[in-house]
Protein backbone atom coordinates (compact mmCIF):
# COMPACT_ATOMS: atom_id res chain seq x y z
CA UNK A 1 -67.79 -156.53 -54.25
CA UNK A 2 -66.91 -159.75 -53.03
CA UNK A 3 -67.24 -161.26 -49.53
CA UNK A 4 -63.44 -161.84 -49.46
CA UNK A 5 -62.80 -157.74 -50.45
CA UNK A 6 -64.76 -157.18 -47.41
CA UNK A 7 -63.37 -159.47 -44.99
CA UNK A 8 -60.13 -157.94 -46.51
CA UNK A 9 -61.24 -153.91 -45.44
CA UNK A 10 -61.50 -155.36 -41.86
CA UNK A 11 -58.13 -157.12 -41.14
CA UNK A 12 -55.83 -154.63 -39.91
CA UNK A 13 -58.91 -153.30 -37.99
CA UNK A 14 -59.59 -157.30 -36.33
CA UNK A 15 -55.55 -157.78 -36.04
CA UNK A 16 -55.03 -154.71 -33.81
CA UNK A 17 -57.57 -156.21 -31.67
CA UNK A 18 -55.14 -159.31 -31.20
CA UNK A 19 -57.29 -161.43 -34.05
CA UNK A 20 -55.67 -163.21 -37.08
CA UNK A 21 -58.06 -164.37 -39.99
CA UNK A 22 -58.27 -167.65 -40.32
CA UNK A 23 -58.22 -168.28 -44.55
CA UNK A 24 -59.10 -171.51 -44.70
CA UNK A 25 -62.49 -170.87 -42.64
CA UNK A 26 -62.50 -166.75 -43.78
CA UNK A 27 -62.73 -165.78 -40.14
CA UNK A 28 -60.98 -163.87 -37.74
CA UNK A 29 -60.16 -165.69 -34.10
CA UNK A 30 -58.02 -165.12 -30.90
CA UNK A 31 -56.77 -168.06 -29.25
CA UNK A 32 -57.57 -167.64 -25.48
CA UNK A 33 -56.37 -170.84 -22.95
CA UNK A 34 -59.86 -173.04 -23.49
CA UNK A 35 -60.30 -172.57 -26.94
CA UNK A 36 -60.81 -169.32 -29.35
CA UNK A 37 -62.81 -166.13 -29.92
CA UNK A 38 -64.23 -165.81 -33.12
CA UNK A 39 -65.34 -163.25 -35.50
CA UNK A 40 -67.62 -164.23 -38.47
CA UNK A 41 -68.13 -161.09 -41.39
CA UNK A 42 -70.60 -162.40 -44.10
CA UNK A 43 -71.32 -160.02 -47.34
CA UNK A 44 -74.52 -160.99 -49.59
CA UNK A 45 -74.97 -159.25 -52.77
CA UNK A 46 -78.50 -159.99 -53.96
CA UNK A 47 -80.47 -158.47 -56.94
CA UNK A 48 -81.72 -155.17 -55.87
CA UNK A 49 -78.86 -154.42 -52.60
CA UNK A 50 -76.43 -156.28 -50.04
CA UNK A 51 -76.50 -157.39 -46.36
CA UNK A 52 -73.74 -157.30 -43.64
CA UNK A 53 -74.02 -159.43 -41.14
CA UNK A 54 -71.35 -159.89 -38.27
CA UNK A 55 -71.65 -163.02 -35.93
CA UNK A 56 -69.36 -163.52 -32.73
CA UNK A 57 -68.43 -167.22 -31.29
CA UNK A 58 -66.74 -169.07 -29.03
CA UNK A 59 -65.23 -172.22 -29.08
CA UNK A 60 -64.16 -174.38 -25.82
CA UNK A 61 -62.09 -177.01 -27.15
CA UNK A 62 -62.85 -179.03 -24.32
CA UNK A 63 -66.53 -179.29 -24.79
CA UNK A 64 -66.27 -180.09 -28.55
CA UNK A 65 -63.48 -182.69 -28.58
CA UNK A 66 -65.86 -184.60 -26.16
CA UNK A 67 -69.44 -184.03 -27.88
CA UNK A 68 -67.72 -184.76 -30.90
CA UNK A 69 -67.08 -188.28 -29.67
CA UNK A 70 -70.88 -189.10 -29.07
CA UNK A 71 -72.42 -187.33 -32.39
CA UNK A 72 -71.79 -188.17 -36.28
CA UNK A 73 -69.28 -185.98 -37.40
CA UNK A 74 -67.30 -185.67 -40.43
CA UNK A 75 -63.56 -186.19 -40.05
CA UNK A 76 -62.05 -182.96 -38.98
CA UNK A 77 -65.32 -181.28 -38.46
CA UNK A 78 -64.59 -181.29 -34.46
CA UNK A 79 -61.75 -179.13 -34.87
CA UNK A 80 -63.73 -176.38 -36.43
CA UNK A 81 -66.72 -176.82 -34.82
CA UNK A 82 -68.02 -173.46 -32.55
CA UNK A 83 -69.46 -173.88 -29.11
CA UNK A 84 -71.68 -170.75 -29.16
CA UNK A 85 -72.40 -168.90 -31.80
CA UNK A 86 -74.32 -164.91 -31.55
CA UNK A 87 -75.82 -162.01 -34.14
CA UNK A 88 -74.96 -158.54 -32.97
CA UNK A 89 -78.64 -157.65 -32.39
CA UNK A 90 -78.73 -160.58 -29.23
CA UNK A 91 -75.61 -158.94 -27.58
CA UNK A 92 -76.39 -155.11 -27.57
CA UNK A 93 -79.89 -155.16 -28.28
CA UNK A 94 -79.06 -151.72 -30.69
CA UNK A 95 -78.16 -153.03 -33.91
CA UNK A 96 -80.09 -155.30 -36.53
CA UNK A 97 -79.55 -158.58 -37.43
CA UNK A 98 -77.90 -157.33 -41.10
CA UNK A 99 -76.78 -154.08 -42.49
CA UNK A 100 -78.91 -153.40 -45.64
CA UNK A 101 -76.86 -152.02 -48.05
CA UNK A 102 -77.45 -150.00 -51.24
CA UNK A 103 -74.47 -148.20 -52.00
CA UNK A 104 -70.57 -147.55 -50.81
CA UNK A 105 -71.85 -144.89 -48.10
CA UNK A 106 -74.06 -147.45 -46.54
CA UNK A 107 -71.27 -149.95 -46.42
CA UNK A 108 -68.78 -147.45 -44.91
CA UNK A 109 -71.03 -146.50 -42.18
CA UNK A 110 -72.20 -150.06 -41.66
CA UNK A 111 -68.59 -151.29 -40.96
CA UNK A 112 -67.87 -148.13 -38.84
CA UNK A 113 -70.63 -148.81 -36.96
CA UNK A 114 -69.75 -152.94 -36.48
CA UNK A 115 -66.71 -151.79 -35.65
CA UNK A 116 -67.23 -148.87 -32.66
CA UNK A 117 -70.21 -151.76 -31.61
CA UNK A 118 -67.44 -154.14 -31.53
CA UNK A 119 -65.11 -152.12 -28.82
CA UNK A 120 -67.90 -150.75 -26.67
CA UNK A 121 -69.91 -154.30 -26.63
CA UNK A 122 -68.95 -157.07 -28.88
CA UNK A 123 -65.54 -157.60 -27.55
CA UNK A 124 -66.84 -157.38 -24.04
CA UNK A 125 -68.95 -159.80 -24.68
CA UNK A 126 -66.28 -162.38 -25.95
CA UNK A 127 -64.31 -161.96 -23.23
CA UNK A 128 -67.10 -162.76 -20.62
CA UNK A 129 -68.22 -165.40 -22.82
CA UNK A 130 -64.24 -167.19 -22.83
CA UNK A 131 -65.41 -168.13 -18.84
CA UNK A 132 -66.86 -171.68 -19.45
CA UNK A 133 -69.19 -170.79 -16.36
CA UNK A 134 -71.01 -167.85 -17.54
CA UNK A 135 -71.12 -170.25 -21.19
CA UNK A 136 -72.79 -172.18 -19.36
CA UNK A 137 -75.20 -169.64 -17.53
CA UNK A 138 -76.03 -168.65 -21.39
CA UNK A 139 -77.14 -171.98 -22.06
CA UNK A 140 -79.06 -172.75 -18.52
CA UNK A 141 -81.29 -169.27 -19.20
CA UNK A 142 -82.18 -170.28 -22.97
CA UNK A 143 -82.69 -173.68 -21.96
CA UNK A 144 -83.73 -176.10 -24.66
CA UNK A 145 -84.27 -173.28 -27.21
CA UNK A 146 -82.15 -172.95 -30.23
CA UNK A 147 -78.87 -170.69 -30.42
CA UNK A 148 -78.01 -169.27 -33.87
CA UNK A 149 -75.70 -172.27 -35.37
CA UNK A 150 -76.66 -175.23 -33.32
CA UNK A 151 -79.20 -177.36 -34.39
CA UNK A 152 -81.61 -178.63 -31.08
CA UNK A 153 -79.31 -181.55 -30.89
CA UNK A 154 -76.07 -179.71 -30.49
CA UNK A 155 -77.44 -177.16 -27.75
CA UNK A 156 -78.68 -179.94 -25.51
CA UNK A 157 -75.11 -181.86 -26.17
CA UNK A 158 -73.10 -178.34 -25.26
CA UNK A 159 -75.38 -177.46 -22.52
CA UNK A 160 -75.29 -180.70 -20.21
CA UNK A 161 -71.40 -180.87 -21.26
CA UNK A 162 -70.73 -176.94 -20.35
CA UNK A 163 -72.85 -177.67 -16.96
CA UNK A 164 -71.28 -181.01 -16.36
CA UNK A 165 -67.37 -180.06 -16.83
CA UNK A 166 -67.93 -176.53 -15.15
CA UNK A 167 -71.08 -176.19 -13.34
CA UNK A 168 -72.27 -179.24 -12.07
CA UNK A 169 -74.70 -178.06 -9.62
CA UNK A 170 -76.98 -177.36 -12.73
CA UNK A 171 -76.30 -180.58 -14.49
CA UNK A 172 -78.99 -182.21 -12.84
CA UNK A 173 -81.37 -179.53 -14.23
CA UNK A 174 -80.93 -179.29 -17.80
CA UNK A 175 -80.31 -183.25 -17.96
CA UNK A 176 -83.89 -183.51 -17.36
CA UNK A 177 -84.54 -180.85 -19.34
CA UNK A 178 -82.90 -181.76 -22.48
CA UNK A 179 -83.90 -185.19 -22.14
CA UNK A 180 -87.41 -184.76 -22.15
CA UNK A 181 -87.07 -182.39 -25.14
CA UNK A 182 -85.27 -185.04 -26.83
CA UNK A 183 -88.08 -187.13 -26.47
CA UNK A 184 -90.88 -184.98 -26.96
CA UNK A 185 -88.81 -184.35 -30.82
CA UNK A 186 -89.32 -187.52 -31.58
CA UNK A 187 -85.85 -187.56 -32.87
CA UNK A 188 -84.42 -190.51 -34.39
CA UNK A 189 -83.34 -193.39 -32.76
CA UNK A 190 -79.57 -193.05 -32.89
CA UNK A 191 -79.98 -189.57 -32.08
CA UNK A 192 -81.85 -190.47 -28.98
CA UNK A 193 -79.43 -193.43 -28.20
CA UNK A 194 -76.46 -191.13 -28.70
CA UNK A 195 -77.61 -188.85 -26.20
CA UNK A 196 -78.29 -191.61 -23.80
CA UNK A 197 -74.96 -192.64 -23.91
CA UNK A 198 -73.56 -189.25 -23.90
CA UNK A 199 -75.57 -189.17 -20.69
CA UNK A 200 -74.70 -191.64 -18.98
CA UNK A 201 -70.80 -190.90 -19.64
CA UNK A 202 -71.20 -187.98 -18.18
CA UNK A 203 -72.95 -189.43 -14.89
CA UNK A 204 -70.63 -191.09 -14.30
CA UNK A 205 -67.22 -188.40 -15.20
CA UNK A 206 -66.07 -187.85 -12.19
């Protein structure tokens, strides 16, 4: 079965929820005033069984359209870009990672579970995560530690931005933070001159 067929078995399920799949990008979202909610369903067939996994993500258009400006990106890539990115297993703390799957039984009760994890948790969790400020509490307790999708260089990027544009108070904080990471990488020279400048356009946003 292909990853399509399943992203196909969960449509009707994801549009009653208010989500339309996206074709181009095979995911499902729900536009909310800053940006989206997203829904990611990835199936693997490898030699011997499958894996399910389910991701959930938001996107603040705001904070991408201006950390897009500072970093390399490839044409169009800011547009489609995802601010924070999560596995089931780091919302609820009840599920795994990946549904292992060795037959059609296992894959029926692995969606039926996603799904009933989704209403009592998932979506929950989206809809707290929409608030740019407790985005940016997310970011402020991980610190410079890695979420799922962003390399180290996009999470400091989102973080000051998120903390900048909507809790400033903290800004101070993981500036330092991230800067001294940054250096402490030994990341390339653009990389560290791109976040300098990022920096100090954001010192001085009023």
């Amino acid at each position: 079965m292909r990853n399509q067929d399943i992203i196909g078995l969960h449509t009707q399920f994801f549009r009653d929820l208010g989500f339309e799949l996206d074709n181009e990008l095979m995911m499902f979202q729900k536009p909310f005033p800053l940006g989206f909610q997203m829904i990611f369903v990835q199936f693997t067939e490898h030699e011997n069984h499958a894996t399910l996994e389910y991701n959930l993500g938001i996107r603040i258009h705001e904070v991408e359209e201006l950390i897009h400006q500072f970093l390399p990106t490839l044409s169009g890539f800011s547009e489609r870009s995802i601010t924070l990115v999560q596995t089931l297993d780091k919302i609820g703390k009840i599920l795994p990672k990946q549904f292992i799957i060795n037959n059609d039984y296992e894959l029926a009760k692995a969606i039926e579970t996603a799904e009933k994890f989704l209403i009592t948790d998932g979506l929950n969790w989206l809809d707290k995560m929409e608030d740019p400020l407790n985005l940016e509490i997310a970011f402020y307790e991980r610190k410079a530690k890695t979420f799922k999708t962003s390399n180290f260089v996009y999470n400091a990027f989102r973080a000051t931005a998120l903390s900048k544009l909507y809790n400033p108070t903290d800004y101070p904080y993981l500036r330092q933070i991230f800067l001294e990471a940054i250096e402490e990488k030994e990341l390339t020279p653009f990389t560290i001159a791109s976040y300098l400048k990022f920096l100090n356009y954001l010192d001085n946003l009023d």
